[in-house]
Protein backbone atom coordinates (compact mmCIF):
# COMPACT_ATOMS: atom_id res chain seq x y z
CA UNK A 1 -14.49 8.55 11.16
CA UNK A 2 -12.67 12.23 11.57
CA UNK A 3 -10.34 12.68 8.11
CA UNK A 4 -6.73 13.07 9.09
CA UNK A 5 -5.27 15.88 6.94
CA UNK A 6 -1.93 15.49 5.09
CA UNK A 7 0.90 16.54 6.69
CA UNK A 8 2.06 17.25 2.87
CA UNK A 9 -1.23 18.61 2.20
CA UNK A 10 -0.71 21.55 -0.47
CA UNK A 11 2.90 20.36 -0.61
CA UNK A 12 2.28 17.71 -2.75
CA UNK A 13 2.11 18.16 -6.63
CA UNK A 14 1.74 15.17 -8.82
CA UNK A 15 3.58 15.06 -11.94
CA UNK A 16 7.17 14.24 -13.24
CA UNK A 17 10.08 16.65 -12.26
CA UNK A 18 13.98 16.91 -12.93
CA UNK A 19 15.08 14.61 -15.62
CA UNK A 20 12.42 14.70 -17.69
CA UNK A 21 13.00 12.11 -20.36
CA UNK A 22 12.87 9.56 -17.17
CA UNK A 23 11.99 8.98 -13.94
CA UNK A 24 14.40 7.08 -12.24
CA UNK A 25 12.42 7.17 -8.81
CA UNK A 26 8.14 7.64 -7.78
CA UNK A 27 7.31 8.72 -4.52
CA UNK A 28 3.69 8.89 -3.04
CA UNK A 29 2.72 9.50 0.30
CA UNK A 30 0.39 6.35 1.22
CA UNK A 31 -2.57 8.06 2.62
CA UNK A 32 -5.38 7.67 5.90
CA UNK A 33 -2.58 5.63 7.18
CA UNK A 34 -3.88 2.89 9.94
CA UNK A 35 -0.80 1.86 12.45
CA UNK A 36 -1.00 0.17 15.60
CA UNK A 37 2.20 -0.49 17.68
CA UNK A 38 2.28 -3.79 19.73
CA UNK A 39 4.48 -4.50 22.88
CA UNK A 40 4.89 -7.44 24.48
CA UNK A 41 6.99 -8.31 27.45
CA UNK A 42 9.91 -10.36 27.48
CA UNK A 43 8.10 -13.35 29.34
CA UNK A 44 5.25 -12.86 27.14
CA UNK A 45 7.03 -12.24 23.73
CA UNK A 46 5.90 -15.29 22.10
CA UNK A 47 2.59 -15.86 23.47
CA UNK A 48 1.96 -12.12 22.13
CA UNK A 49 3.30 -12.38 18.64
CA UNK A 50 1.38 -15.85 18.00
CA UNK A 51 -1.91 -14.26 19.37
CA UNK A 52 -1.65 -11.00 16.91
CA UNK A 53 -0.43 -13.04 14.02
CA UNK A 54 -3.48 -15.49 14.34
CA UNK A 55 -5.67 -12.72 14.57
CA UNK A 56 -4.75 -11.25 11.09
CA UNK A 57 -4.91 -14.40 10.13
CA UNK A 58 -0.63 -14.96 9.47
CA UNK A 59 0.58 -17.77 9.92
CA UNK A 60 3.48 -16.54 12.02
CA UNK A 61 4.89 -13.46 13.40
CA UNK A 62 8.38 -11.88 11.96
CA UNK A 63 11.23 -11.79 13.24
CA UNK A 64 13.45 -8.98 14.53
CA UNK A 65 14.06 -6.37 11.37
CA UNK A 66 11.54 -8.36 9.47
CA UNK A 67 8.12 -7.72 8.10
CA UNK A 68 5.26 -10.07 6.72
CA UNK A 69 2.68 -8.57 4.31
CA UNK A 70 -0.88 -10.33 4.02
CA UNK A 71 -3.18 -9.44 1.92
CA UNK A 72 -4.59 -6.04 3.32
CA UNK A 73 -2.22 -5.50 5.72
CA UNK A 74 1.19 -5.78 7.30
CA UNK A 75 2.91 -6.98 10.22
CA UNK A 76 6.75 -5.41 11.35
CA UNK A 77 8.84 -6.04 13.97
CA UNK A 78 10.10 -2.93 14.73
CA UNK A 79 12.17 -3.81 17.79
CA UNK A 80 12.73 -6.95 19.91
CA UNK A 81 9.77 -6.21 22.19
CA UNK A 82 7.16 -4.68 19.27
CA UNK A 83 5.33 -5.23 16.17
CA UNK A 84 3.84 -2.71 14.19
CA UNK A 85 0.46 -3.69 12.25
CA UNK A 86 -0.40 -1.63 9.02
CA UNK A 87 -3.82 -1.16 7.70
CA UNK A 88 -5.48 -3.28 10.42
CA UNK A 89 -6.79 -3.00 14.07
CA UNK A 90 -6.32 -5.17 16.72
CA UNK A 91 -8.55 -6.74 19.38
CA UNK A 92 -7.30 -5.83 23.11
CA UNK A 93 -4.96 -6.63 24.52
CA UNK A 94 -4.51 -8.18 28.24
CA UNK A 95 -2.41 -5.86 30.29
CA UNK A 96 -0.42 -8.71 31.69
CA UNK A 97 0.40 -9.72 27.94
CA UNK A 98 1.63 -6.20 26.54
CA UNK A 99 0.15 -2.89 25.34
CA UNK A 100 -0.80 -1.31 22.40
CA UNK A 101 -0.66 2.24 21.39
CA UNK A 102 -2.55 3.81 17.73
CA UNK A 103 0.30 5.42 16.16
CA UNK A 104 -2.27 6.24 13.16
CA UNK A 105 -2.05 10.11 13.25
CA UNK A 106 1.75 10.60 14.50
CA UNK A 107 3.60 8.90 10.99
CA UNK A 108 3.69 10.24 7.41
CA UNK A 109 3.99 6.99 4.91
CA UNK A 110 6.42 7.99 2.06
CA UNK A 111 6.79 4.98 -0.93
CA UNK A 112 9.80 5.25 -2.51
CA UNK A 113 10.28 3.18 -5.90
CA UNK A 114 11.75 2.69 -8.88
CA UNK A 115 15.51 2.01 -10.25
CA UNK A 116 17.06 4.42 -8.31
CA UNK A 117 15.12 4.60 -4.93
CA UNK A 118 17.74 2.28 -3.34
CA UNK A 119 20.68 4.91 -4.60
CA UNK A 120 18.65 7.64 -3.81
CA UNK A 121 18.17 6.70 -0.12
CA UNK A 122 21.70 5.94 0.27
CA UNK A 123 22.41 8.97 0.04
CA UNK A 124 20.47 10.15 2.90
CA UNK A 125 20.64 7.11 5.45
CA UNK A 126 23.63 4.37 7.22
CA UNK A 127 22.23 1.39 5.71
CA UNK A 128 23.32 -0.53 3.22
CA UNK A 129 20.18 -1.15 1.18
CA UNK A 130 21.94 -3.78 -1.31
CA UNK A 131 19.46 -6.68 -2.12
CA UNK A 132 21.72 -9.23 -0.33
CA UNK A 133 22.27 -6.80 2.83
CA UNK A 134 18.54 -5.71 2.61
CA UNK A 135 16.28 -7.94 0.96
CA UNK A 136 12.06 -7.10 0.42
CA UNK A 137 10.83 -7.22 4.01
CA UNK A 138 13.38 -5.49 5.87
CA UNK A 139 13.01 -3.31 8.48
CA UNK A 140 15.14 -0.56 10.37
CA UNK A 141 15.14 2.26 12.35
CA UNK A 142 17.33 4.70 11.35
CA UNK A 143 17.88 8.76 11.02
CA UNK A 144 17.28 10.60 7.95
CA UNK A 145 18.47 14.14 8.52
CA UNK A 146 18.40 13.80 12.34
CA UNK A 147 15.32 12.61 12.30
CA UNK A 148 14.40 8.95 13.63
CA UNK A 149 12.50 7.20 10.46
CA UNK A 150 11.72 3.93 10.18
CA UNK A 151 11.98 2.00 6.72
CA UNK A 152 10.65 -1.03 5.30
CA UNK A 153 11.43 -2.77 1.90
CA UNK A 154 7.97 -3.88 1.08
CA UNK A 155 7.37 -5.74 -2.14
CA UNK A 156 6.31 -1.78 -3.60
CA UNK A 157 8.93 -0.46 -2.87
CA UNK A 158 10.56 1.48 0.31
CA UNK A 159 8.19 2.59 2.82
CA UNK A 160 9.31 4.94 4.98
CA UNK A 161 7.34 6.08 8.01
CA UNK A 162 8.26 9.67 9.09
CA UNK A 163 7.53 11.50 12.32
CA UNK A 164 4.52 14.13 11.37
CA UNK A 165 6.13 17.02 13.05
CA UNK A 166 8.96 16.25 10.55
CA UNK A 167 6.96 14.94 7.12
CA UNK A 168 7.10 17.91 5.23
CA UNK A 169 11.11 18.73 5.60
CA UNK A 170 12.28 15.58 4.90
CA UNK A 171 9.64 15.29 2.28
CA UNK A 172 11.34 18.57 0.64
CA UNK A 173 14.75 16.80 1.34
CA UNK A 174 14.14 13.81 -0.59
CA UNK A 175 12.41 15.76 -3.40
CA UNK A 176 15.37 18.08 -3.82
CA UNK A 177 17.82 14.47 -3.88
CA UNK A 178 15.40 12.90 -6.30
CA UNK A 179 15.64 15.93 -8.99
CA UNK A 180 19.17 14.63 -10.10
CA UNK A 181 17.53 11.51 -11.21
CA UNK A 182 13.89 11.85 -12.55
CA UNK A 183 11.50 11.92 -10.19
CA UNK A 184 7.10 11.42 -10.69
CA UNK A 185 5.21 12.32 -7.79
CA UNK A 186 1.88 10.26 -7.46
């Protein structure tokens, strides 16, 4: 298998910066990043989203905005008419069913955590990232400095998949934002 380089490659020092007697929010870029985009169409929806869910062995398939995390892997409904599957590939696909497309090598994964990640994110996207208004397997489309990002509240924090071409700005963005609060980079 070819290794992908790191969009943040070089960019990327570990260590804790700002505030240094805390650090209020961790931030990792989630490496060799597998991510397969699903689409079904509307007369197949169903039929597509039990098929891929069986064969990562879930019991179901999410909902719209929703996301269900197995054990290696991850399944999100990114839009009404697609799924995207993290960590795991997928048999084909009949052409009368849907498509899928490898997304693998065009997304930087950024994990955001700790007790400010939520306040820190606010600060840089429309969503209202409350528990109640966006509980652990949420997940949006959205813009973070006029760039379309995707974000998911997985159960380690907020994973947010960023457009390669864009990575290392808005990686320099949120490290810039994160200064005011603590931030380790793993």
């Amino acid at each position: 298998m070819v290794e992908r380089l790191s969009a943040l490659r070089g960019y990327n020092k570990i260590g804790i910066f700002g505030k240094k007697e805390k650090a209020g929010i961790v931030m990792s870029e989630i490496k060799n990043l597998i991510l397969y985009q699903v689409a079904a169409w509307p007369n197949t929806l169903d039929k597509v989203g039990t098929e891929i869910a069986q064969s990562l062995g879930l019991n179901k398939y999410p909902g719209p905005n929703r996301a269900i995390e197995g054990n290696q892997l991850s399944l999100l409904r990114i839009e009404p008419l697609k799924w995207w599957i993290v960590n795991q590939k997928i048999s084909d696909l009949s052409i009368d069913d849907g498509t899928f497309l490898d997304l693998s090598h065009s997304r930087t994964l950024i994990r955001i955590s700790g007790q400010d990640a939520a306040t820190l994110l606010n600060r840089h996207l429309p969503i209202d990232l409350r528990e109640l208004s966006f509980p652990v397997n949420s997940v949006a489309n959205t813009v973070l400095h006029h760039a379309g990002v995707t974000l998911w509240k997985s159960n380690h924090g907020f994973e947010l998949f960023l457009p390669r071409a864009y990575a290392l700005s808005l990686w320099e963005v949120l490290l810039e934002s994160s200064a005011q609060f603590g931030y380790e980079v793993k």
